[in-house]
Protein backbone atom coordinates (compact mmCIF):
# COMPACT_ATOMS: atom_id res chain seq x y z
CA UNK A 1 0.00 0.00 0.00
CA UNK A 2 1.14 3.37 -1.11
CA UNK A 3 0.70 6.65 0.69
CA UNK A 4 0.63 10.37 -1.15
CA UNK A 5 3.11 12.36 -0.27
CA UNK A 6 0.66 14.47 1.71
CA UNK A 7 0.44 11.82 4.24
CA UNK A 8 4.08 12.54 5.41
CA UNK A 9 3.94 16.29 5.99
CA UNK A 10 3.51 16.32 9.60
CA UNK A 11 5.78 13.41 10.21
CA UNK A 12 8.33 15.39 8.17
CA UNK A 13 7.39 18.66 10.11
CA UNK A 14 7.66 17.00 13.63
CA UNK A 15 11.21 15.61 12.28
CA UNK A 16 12.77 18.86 11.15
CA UNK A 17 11.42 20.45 14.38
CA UNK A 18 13.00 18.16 16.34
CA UNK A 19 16.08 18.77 14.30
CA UNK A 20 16.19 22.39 14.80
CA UNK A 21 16.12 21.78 19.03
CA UNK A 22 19.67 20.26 18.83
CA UNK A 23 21.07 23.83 16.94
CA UNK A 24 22.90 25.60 19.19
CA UNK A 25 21.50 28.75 20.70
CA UNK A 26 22.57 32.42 18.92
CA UNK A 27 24.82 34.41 20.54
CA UNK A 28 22.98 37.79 20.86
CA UNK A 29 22.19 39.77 24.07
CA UNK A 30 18.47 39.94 24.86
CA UNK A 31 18.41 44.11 24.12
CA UNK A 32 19.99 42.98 20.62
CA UNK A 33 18.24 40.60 20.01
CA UNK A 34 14.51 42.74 21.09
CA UNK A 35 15.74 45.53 19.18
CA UNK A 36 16.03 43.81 15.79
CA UNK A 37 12.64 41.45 16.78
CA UNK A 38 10.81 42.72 19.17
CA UNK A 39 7.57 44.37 17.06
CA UNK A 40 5.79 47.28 19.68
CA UNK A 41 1.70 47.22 18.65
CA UNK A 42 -0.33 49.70 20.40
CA UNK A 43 -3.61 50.44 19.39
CA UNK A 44 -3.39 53.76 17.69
CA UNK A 45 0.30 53.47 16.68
CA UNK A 46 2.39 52.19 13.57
CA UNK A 47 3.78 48.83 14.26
CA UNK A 48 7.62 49.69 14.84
CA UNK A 49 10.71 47.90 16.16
CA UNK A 50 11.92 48.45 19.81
CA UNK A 51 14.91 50.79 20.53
CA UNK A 52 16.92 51.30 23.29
CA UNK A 53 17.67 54.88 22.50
CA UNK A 54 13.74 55.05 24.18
CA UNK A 55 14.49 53.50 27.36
CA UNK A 56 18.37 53.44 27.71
CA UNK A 57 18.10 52.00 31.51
CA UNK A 58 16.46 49.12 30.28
CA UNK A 59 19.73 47.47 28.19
CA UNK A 60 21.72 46.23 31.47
CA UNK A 61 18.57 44.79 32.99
CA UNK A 62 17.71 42.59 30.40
CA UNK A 63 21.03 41.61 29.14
CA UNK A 64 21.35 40.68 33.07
CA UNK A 65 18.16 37.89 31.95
CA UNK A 66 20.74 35.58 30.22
CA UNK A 67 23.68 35.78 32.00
CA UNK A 68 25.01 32.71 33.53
CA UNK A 69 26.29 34.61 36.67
CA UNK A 70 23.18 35.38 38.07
CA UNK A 71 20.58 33.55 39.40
CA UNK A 72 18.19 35.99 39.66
CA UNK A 73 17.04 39.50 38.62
CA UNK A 74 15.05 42.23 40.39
CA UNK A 75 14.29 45.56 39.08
CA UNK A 76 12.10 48.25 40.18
CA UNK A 77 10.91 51.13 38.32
CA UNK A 78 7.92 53.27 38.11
CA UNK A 79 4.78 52.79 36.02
CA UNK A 80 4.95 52.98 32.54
CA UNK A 81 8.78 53.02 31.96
CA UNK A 82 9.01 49.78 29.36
CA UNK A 83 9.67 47.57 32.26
CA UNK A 84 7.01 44.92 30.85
CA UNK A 85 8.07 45.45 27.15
CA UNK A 86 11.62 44.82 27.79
CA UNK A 87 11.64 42.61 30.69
CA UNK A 88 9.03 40.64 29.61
CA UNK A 89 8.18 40.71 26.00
CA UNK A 90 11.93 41.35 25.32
CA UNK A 91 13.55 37.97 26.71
CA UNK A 92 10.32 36.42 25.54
CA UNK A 93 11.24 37.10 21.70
CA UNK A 94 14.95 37.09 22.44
CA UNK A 95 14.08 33.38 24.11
CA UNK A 96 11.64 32.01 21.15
CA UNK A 97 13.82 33.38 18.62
CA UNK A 98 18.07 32.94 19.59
CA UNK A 99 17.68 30.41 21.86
CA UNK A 100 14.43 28.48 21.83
CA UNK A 101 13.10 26.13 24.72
CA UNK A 102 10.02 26.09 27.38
CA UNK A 103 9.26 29.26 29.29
CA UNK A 104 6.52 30.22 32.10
CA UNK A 105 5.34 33.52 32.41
CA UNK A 106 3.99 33.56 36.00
CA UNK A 107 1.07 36.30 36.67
CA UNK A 108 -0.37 37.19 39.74
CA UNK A 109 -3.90 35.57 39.15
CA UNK A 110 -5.35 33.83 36.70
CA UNK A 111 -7.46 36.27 35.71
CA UNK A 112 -4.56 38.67 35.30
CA UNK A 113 -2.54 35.58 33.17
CA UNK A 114 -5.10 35.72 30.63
CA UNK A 115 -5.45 39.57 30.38
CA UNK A 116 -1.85 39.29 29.73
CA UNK A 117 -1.82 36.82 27.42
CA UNK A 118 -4.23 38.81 25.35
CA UNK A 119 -3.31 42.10 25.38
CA UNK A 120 0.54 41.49 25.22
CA UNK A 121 1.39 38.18 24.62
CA UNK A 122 -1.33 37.82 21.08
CA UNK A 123 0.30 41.04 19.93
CA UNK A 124 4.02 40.26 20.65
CA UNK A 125 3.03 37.07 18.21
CA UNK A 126 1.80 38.99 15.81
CA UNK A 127 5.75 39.84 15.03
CA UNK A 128 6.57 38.37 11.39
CA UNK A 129 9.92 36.56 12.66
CA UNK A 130 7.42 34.99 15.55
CA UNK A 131 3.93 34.58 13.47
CA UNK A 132 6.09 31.85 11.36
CA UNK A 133 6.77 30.09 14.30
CA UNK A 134 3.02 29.72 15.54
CA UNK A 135 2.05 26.24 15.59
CA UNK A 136 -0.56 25.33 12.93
CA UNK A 137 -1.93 22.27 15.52
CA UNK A 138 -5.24 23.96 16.60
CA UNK A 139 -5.32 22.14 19.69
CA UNK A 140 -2.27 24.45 20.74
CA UNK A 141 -3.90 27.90 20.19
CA UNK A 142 -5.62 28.81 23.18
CA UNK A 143 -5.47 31.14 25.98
CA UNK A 144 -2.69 30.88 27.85
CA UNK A 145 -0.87 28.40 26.23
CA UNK A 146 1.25 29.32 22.87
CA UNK A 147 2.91 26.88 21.37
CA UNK A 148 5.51 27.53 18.97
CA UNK A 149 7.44 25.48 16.44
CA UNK A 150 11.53 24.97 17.57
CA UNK A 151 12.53 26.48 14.22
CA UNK A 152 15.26 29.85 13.32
């Protein structure tokens, strides 16, 4: 018995993804690598890449995110100084992208996980470099859980 070709696509899919897990991660800091990835969206505004020259403070902080001296990172700022955007959204698309693997975003509440996964975390995927990587397996799209493919 004889299969089309068709048959194979996921099995070929799953393959190459598994292949791409085993490529070594890209050396890039996280502010490098948000600055020529990381895709701002806010309602009103042009879609445009993020830039340091905005929030210069920002650059130590999250290149502190990969470093393999530190365990841990705290930073405190006030309100509406990019902390989320580069903290957050910035390793998240530095991770996905340079250096792919599992991550958990931990919110306060639940309630609070899924307002963040819609309002940031739905836009931040809306990124062309990150929309590729969006896992066509519709059992994978929901809130809360994004699954992408382990591809560069």
């Amino acid at each position: 018995m004889t299969y089309p070709v068709e048959h194979y696509a996921s099995a070929i899919s799953d393959l190459c993804d598994a292949h791409m897990a085993y490529k070594p991660p890209a050396r890039v800091s996280v502010s490098e690598g948000a600055s020529q990835n990381l895709v701002i969206r806010r309602p009103g505004d042009a879609p445009r890449l993020w830039s340091a020259r905005e929030t210069p403070y920002m650059i130590e902080p999250m290149d502190m995110l990969a470093s393999r001296r530190h365990e841990g990172i705290v930073f405190v700022g006030p309100a509406q100084s990019g902390k989320t955007m580069g903290l957050g959204e910035g390793w998240i698309t530095h991770a996905v992208i340079n250096d792919p693997g599992d991550m958990l975003v931990v919110q306060m509440t639940e309630g609070k996980a899924r307002e963040y996964s819609k309002q940031r975390i739905d836009r931040l995927l809306k990124a062309p470099k990150l929309a590729a990587l969006m896992s066509a397996r519709s059992e994978e799209r929901r809130v809360g859980k994004e699954c992408l493919r382990l591809c560069r």
